[in-house]
C-alpha atoms as a PDB file:
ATOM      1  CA  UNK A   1     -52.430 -32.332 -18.985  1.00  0.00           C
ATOM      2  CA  UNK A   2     -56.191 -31.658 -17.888  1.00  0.00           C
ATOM      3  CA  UNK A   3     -57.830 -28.421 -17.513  1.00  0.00           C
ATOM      4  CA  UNK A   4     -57.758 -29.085 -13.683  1.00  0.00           C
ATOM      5  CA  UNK A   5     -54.144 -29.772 -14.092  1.00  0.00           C
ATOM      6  CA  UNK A   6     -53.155 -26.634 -15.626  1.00  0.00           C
ATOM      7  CA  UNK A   7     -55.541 -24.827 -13.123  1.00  0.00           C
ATOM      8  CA  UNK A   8     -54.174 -26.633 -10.131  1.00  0.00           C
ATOM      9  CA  UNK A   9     -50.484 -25.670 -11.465  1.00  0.00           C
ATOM     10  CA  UNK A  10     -51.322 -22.112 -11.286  1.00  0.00           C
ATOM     11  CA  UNK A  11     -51.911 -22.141  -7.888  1.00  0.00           C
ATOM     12  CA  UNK A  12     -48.818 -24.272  -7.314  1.00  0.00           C
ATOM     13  CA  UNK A  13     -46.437 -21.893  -9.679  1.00  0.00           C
ATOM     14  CA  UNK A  14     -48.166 -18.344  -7.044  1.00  0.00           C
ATOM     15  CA  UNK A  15     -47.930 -19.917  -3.911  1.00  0.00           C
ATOM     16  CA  UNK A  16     -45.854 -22.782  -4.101  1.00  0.00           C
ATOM     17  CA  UNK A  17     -49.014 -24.892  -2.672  1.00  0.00           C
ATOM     18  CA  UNK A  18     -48.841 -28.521  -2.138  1.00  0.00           C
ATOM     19  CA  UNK A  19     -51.789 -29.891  -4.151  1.00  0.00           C
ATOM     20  CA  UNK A  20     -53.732 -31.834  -1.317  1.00  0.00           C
ATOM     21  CA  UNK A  21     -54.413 -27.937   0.430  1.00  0.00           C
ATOM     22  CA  UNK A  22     -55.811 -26.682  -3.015  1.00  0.00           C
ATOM     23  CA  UNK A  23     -59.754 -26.720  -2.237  1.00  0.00           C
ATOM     24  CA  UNK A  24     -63.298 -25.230  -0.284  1.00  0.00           C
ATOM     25  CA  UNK A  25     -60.574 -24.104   2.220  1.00  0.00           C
ATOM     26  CA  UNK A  26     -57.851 -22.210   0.158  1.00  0.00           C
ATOM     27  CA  UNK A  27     -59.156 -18.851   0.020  1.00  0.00           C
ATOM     28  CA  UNK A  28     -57.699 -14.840   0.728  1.00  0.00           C
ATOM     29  CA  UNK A  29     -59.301 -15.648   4.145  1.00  0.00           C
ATOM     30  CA  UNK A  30     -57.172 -18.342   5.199  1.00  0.00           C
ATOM     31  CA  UNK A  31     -53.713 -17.994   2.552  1.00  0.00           C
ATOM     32  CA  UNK A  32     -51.541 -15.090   4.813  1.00  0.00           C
ATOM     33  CA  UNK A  33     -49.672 -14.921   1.020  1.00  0.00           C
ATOM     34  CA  UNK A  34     -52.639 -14.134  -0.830  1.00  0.00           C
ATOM     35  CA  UNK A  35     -52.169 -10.046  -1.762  1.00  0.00           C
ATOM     36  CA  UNK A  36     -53.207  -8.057  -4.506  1.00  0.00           C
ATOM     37  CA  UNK A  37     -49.948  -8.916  -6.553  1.00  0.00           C
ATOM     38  CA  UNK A  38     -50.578 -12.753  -5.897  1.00  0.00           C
ATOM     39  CA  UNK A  39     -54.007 -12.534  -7.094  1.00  0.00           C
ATOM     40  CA  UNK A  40     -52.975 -10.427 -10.586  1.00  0.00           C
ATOM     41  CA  UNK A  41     -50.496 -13.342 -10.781  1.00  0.00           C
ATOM     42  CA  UNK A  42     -53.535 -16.002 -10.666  1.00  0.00           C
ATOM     43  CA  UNK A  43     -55.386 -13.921 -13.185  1.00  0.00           C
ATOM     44  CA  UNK A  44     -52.997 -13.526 -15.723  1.00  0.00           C
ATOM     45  CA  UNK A  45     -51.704 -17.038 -15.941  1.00  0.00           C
ATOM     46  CA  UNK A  46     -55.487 -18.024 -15.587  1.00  0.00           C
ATOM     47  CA  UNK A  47     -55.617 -15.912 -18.911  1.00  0.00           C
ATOM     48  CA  UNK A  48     -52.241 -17.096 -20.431  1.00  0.00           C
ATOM     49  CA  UNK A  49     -52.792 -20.856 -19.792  1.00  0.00           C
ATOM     50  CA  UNK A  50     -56.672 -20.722 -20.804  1.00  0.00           C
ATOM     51  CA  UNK A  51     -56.109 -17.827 -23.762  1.00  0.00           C
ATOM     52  CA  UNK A  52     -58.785 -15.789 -22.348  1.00  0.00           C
ATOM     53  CA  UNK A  53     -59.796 -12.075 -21.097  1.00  0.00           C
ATOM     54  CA  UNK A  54     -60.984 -11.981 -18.135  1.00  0.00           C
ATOM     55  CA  UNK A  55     -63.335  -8.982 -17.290  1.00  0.00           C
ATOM     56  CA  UNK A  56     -62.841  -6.512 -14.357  1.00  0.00           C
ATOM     57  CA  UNK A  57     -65.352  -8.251 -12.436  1.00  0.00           C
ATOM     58  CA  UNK A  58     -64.011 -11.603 -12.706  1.00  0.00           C
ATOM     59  CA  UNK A  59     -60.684 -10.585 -11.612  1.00  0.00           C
ATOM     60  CA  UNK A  60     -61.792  -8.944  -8.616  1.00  0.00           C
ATOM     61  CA  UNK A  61     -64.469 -11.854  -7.468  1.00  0.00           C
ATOM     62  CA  UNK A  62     -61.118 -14.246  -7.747  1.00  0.00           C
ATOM     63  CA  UNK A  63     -59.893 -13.886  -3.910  1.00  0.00           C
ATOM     64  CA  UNK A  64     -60.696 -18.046  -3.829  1.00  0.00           C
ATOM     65  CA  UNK A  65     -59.867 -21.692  -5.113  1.00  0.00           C
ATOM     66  CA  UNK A  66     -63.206 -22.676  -6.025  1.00  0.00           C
ATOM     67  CA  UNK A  67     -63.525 -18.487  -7.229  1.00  0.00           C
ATOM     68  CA  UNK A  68     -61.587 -19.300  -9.785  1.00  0.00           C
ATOM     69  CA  UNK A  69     -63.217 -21.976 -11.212  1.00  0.00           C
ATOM     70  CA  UNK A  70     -66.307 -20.759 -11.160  1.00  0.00           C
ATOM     71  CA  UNK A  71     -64.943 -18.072 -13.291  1.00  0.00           C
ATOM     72  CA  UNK A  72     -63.295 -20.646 -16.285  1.00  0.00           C
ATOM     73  CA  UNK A  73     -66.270 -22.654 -15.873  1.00  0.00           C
ATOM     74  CA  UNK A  74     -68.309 -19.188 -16.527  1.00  0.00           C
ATOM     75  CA  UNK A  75     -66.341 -18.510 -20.025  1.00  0.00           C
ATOM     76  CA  UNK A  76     -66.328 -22.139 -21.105  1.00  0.00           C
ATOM     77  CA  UNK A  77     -63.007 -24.028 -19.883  1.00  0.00           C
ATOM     78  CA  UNK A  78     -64.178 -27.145 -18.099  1.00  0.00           C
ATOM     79  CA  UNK A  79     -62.186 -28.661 -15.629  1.00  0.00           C
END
């Protein structure tokens, strides 16, 4: 499984998204299910499946799709 696979499966596992709507688009903005308790749920199997620590920072700039890359791609997991 790719890096973009296991990222992708996150995202699928928290919101139960089909992956054609995972993109620019999928965002706190425009996901009604995207809380505060979704979001820890995106960080911490961002952190289990890519055996990192995110920083305080990081987890609060994830509210998006491409967020969240940005952030891997920030502490070396390329997707």
């Amino acid at each position: 499984m790719t890096n973009l696979e296991k990222y992708n499966d996150i995202f699928v596992q928290v919101f139960s998204a089909d992956i054609t709507q995972l993109g620019d688009k999928y965002c706190k903005e425009t996901v009604s299910e995207w809380d505060s308790v979704h979001q820890l749920n995106i960080i911490s199997l961002m952190e289990e499946t890519f055996d990192l620590m995110l920083d305080p920072e990081d987890i609060m700039a994830c509210t998006s799709y491409n967020a969240g890359k940005d952030i891997l791609a920030k502490n070396g997991i390329e997707l």
